[in-house]
C-alpha atoms as a PDB file:
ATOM      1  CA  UNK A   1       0.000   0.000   0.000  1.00  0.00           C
ATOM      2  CA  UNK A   2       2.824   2.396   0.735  1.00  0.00           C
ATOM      3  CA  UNK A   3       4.459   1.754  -2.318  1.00  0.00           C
ATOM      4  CA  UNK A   4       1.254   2.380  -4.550  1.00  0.00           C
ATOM      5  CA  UNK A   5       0.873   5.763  -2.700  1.00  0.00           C
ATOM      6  CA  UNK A   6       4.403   6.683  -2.978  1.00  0.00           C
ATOM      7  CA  UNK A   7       3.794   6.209  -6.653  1.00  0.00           C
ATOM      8  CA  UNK A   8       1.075   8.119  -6.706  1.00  0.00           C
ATOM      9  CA  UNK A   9       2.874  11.254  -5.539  1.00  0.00           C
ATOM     10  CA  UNK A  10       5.202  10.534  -7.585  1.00  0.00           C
ATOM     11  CA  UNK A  11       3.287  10.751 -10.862  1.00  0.00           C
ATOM     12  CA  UNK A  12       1.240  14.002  -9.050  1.00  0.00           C
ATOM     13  CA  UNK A  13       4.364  15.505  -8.351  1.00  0.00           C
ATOM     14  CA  UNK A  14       5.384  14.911 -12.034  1.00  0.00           C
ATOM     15  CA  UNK A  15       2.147  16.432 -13.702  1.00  0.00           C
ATOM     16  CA  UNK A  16       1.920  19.364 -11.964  1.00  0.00           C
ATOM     17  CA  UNK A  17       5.794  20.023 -12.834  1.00  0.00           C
ATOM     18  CA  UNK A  18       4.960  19.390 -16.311  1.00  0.00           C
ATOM     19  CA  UNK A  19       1.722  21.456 -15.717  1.00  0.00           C
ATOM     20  CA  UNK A  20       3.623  24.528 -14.580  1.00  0.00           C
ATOM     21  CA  UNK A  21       6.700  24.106 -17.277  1.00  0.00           C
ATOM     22  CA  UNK A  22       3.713  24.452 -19.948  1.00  0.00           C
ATOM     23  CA  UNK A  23       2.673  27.747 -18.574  1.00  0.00           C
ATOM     24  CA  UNK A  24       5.851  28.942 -17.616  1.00  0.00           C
ATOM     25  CA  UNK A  25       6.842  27.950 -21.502  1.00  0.00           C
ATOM     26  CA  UNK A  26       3.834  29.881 -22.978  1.00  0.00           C
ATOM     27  CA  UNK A  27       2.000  32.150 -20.706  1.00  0.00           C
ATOM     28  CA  UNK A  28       3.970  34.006 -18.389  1.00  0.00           C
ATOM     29  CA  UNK A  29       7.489  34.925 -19.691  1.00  0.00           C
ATOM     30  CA  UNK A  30       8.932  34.118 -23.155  1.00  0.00           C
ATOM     31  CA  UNK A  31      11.109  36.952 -24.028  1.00  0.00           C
ATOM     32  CA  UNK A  32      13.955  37.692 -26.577  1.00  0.00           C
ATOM     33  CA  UNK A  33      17.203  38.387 -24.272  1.00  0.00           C
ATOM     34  CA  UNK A  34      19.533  38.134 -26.726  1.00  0.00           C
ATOM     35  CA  UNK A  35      19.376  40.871 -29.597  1.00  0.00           C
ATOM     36  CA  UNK A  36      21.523  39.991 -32.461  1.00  0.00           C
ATOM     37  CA  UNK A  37      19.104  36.809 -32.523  1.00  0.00           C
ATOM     38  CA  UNK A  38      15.778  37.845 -31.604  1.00  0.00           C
ATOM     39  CA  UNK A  39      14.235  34.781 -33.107  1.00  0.00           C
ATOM     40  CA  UNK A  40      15.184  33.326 -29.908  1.00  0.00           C
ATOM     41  CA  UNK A  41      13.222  33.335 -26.888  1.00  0.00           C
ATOM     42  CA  UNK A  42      13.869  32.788 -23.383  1.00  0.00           C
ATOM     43  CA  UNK A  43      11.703  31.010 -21.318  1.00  0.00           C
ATOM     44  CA  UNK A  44      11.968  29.871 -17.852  1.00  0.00           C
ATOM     45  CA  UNK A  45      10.169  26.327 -18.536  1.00  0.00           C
ATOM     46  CA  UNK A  46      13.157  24.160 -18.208  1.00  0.00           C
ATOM     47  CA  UNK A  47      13.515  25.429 -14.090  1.00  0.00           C
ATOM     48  CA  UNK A  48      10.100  23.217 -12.737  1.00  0.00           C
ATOM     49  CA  UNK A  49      12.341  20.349 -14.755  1.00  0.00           C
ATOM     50  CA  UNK A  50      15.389  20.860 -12.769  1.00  0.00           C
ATOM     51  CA  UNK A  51      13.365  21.058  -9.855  1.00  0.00           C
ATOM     52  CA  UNK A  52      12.092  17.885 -10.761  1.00  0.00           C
ATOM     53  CA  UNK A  53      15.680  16.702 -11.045  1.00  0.00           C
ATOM     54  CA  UNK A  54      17.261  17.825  -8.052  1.00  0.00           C
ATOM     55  CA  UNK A  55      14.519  16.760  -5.796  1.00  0.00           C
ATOM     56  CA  UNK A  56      13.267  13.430  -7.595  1.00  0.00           C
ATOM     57  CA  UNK A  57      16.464  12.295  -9.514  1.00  0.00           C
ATOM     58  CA  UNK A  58      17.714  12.778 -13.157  1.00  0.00           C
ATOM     59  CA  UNK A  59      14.994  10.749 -14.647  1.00  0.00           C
ATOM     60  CA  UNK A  60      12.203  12.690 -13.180  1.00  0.00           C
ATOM     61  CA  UNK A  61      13.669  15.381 -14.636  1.00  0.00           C
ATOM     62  CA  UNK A  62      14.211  14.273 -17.820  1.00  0.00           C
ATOM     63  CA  UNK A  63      10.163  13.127 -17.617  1.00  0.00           C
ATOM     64  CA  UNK A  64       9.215  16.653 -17.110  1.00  0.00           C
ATOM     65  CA  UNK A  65      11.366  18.310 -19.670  1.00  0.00           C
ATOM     66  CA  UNK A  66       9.715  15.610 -22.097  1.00  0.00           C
ATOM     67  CA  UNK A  67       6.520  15.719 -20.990  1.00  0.00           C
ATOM     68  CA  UNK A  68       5.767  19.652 -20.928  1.00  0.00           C
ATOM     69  CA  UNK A  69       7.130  19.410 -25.021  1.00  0.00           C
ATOM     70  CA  UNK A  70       4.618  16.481 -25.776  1.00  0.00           C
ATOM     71  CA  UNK A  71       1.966  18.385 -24.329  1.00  0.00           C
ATOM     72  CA  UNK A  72       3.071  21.766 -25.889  1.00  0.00           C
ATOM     73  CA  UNK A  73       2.634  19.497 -28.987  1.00  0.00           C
ATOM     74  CA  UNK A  74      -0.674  18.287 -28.050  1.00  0.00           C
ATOM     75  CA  UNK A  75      -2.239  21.409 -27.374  1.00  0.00           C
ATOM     76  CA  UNK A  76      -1.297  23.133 -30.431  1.00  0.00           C
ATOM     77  CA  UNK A  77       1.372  25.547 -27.987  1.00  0.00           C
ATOM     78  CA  UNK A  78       4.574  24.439 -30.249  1.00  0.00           C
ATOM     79  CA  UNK A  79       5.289  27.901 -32.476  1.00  0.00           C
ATOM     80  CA  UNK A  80       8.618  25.732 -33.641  1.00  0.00           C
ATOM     81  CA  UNK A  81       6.779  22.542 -34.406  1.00  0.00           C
ATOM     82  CA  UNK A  82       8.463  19.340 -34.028  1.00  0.00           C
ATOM     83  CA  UNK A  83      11.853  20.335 -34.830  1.00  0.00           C
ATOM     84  CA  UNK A  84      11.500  23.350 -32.384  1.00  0.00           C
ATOM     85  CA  UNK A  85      10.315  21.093 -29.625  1.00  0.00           C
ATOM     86  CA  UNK A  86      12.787  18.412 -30.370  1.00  0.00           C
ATOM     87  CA  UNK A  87      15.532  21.127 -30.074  1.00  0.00           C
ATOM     88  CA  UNK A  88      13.986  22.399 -26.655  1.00  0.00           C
ATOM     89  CA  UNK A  89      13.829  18.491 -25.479  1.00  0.00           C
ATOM     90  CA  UNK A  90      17.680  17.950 -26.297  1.00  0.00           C
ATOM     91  CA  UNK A  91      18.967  21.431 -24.717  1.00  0.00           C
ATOM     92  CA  UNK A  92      16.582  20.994 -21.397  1.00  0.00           C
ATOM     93  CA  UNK A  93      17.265  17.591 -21.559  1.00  0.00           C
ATOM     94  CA  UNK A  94      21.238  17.765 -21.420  1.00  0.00           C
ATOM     95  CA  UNK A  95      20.838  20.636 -18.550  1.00  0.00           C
ATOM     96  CA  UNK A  96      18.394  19.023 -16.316  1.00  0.00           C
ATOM     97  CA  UNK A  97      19.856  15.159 -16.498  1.00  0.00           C
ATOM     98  CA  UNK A  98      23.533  16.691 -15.944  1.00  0.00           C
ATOM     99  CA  UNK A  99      22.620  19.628 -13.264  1.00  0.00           C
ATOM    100  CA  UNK A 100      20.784  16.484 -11.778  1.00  0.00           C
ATOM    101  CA  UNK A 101      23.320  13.283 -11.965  1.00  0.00           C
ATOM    102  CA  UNK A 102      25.970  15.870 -10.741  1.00  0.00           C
ATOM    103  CA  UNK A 103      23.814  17.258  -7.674  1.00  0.00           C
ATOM    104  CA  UNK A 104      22.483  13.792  -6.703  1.00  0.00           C
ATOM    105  CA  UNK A 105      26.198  12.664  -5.626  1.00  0.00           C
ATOM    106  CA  UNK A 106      26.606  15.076  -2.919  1.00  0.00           C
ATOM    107  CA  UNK A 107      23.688  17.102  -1.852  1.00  0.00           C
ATOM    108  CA  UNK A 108      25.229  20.543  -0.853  1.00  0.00           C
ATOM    109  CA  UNK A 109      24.767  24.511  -2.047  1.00  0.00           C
ATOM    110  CA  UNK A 110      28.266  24.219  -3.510  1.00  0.00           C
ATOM    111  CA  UNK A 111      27.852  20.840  -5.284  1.00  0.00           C
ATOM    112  CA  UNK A 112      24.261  22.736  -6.636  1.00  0.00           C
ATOM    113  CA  UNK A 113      25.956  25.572  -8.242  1.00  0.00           C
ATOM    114  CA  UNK A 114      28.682  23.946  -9.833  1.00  0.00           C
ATOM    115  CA  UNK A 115      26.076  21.392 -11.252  1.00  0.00           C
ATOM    116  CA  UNK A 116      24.213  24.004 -13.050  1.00  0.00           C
ATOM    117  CA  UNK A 117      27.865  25.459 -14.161  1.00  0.00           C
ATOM    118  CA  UNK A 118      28.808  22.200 -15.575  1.00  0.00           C
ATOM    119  CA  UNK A 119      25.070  21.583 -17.616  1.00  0.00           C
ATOM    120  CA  UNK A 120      25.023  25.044 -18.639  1.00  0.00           C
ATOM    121  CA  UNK A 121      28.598  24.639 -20.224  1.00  0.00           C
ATOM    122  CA  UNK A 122      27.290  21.317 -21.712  1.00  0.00           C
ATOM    123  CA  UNK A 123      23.869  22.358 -23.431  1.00  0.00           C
ATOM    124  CA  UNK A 124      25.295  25.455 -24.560  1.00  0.00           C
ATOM    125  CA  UNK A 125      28.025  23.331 -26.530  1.00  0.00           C
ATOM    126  CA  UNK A 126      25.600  20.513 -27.610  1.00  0.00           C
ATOM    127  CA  UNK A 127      23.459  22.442 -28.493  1.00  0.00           C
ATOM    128  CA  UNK A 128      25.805  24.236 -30.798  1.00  0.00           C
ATOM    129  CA  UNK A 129      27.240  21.132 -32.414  1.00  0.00           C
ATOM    130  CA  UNK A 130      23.379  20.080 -32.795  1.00  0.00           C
ATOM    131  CA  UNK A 131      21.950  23.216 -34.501  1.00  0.00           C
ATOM    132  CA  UNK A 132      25.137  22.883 -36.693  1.00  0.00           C
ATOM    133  CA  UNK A 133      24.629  19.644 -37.918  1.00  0.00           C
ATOM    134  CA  UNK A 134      20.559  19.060 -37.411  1.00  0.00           C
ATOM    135  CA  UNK A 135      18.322  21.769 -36.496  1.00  0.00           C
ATOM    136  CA  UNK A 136      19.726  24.846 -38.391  1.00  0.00           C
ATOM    137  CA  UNK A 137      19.708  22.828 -41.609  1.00  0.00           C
ATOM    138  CA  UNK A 138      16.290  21.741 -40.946  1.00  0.00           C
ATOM    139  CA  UNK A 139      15.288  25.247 -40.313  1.00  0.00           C
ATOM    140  CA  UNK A 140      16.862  25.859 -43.659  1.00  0.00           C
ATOM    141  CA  UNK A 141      19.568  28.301 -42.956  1.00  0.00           C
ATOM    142  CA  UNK A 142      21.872  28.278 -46.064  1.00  0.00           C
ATOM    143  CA  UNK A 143      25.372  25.588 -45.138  1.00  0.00           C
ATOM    144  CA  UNK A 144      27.809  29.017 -45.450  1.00  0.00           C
ATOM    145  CA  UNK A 145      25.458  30.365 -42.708  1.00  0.00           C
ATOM    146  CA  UNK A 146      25.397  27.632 -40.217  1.00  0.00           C
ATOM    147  CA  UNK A 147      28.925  27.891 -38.454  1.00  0.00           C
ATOM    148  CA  UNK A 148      27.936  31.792 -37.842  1.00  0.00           C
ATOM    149  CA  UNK A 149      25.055  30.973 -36.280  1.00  0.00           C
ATOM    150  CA  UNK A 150      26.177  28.479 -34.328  1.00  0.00           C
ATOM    151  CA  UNK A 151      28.967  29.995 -33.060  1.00  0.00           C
ATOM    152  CA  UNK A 152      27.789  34.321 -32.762  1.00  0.00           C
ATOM    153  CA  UNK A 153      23.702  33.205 -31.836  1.00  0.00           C
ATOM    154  CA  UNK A 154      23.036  29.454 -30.385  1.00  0.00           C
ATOM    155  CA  UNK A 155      26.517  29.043 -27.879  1.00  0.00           C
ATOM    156  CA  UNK A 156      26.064  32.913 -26.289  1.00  0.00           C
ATOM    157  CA  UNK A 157      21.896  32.443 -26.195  1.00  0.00           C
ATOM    158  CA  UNK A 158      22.111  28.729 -24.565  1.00  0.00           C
ATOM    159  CA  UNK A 159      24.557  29.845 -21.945  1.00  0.00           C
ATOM    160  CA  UNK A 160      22.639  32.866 -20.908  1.00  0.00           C
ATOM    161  CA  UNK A 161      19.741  30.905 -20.882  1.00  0.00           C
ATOM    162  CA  UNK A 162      20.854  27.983 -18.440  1.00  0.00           C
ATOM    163  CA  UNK A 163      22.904  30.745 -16.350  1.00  0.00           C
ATOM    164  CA  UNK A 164      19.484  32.479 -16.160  1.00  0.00           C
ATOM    165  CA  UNK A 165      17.274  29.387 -15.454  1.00  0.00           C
ATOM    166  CA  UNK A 166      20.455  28.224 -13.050  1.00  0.00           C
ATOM    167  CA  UNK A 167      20.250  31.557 -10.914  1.00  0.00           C
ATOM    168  CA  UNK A 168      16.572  31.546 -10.845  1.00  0.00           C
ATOM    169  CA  UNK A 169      16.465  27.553  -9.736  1.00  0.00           C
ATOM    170  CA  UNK A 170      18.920  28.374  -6.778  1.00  0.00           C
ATOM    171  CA  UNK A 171      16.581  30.933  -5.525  1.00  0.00           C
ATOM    172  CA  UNK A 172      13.950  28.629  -5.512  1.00  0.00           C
ATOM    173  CA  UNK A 173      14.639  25.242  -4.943  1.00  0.00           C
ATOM    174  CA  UNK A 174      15.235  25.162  -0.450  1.00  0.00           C
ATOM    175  CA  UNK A 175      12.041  27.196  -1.455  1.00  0.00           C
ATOM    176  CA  UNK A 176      10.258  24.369  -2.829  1.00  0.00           C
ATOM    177  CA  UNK A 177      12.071  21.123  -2.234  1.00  0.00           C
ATOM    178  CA  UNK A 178       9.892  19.646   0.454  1.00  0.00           C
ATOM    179  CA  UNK A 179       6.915  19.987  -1.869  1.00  0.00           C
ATOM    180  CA  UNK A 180       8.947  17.952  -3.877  1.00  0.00           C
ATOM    181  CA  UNK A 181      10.428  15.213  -2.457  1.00  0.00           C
END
């Protein structure tokens, strides 16, 4: 019986992080912060995921940051269609499941920051080598464009992004985490 109602919170826990990533995604706060690409748009959706993370492990993390993009699919709230949302799933994906595996060895403020440092670093370069080779092509930016935007919009957005979301999840997480956990 304990087990099934562990579950259970588990799975609440999850939807309502998923829930809240949706609005945060759509509702409340998507805003171009970087102006030599104002195409892109920050969004702090990917923070309810790390919460996720750091209070329920990597992989509940990594459930939220996929489930808030299949819903923003479902309901019709994916501007960037499928290769926008499989883009957002890789970069919050990488951050979260990093910030997370790193965090969950050694549960301290210092171990916290430096987590986020580490997944920040990481998306921001994935996600660079990704747009390069998948998403910018499939977005159809000409091949003598794609290093330039790699380089000058994607690395400098993605780590002021995940330095954003990272400063903004340290404020809130000893916040939140018995909620969570």
């Amino acid at each position: 019986m304990a087990g099934t109602t562990n579950r259970t919170r588990f799975f609440v826990r999850i939807g309502i992080l998923i829930a809240m990533g949706l609005v945060l995604r759509y509702h409340l706060l998507q805003v171009s912060i970087f102006p030599p690409a104002d195409f892109l748009k920050y969004d702090p959706a990917d923070i309810p995921a790390l919460l996720a993370g750091f209070a329920m492990g990597p992989l509940a993390g990594f459930i939220v940051e996929i489930g808030k993009n299949l819903l923003a699919m479902a309901v019709g709230m994916a501007p960037g269609g499928i290769v926008g949302e499989a883009a957002n799933t890789l970069a919050g994906g990488v951050y979260v499941i990093v910030a997370s595996i790193i965090y969950w060895r050694r549960k301290t403020r210092a171990q916290a920051v430096g987590s986020m440092v580490v997944a920040t670093a990481a998306a921001a370069l994935i996600m660079a080598i990704a747009n390069y080779y998948i998403f910018l092509p499939l977005w159809g930016i000409p091949m003598s464009q794609l290093k330039h935007y790699a380089i000058s919009f994607i690395l400098p957005f993605n780590l002021l992004k995940f330095a954003i979301s990272s400063v903004l999840t340290f404020l809130l997480y000893k916040r939140v985490r018995h909620y969570l956990g």
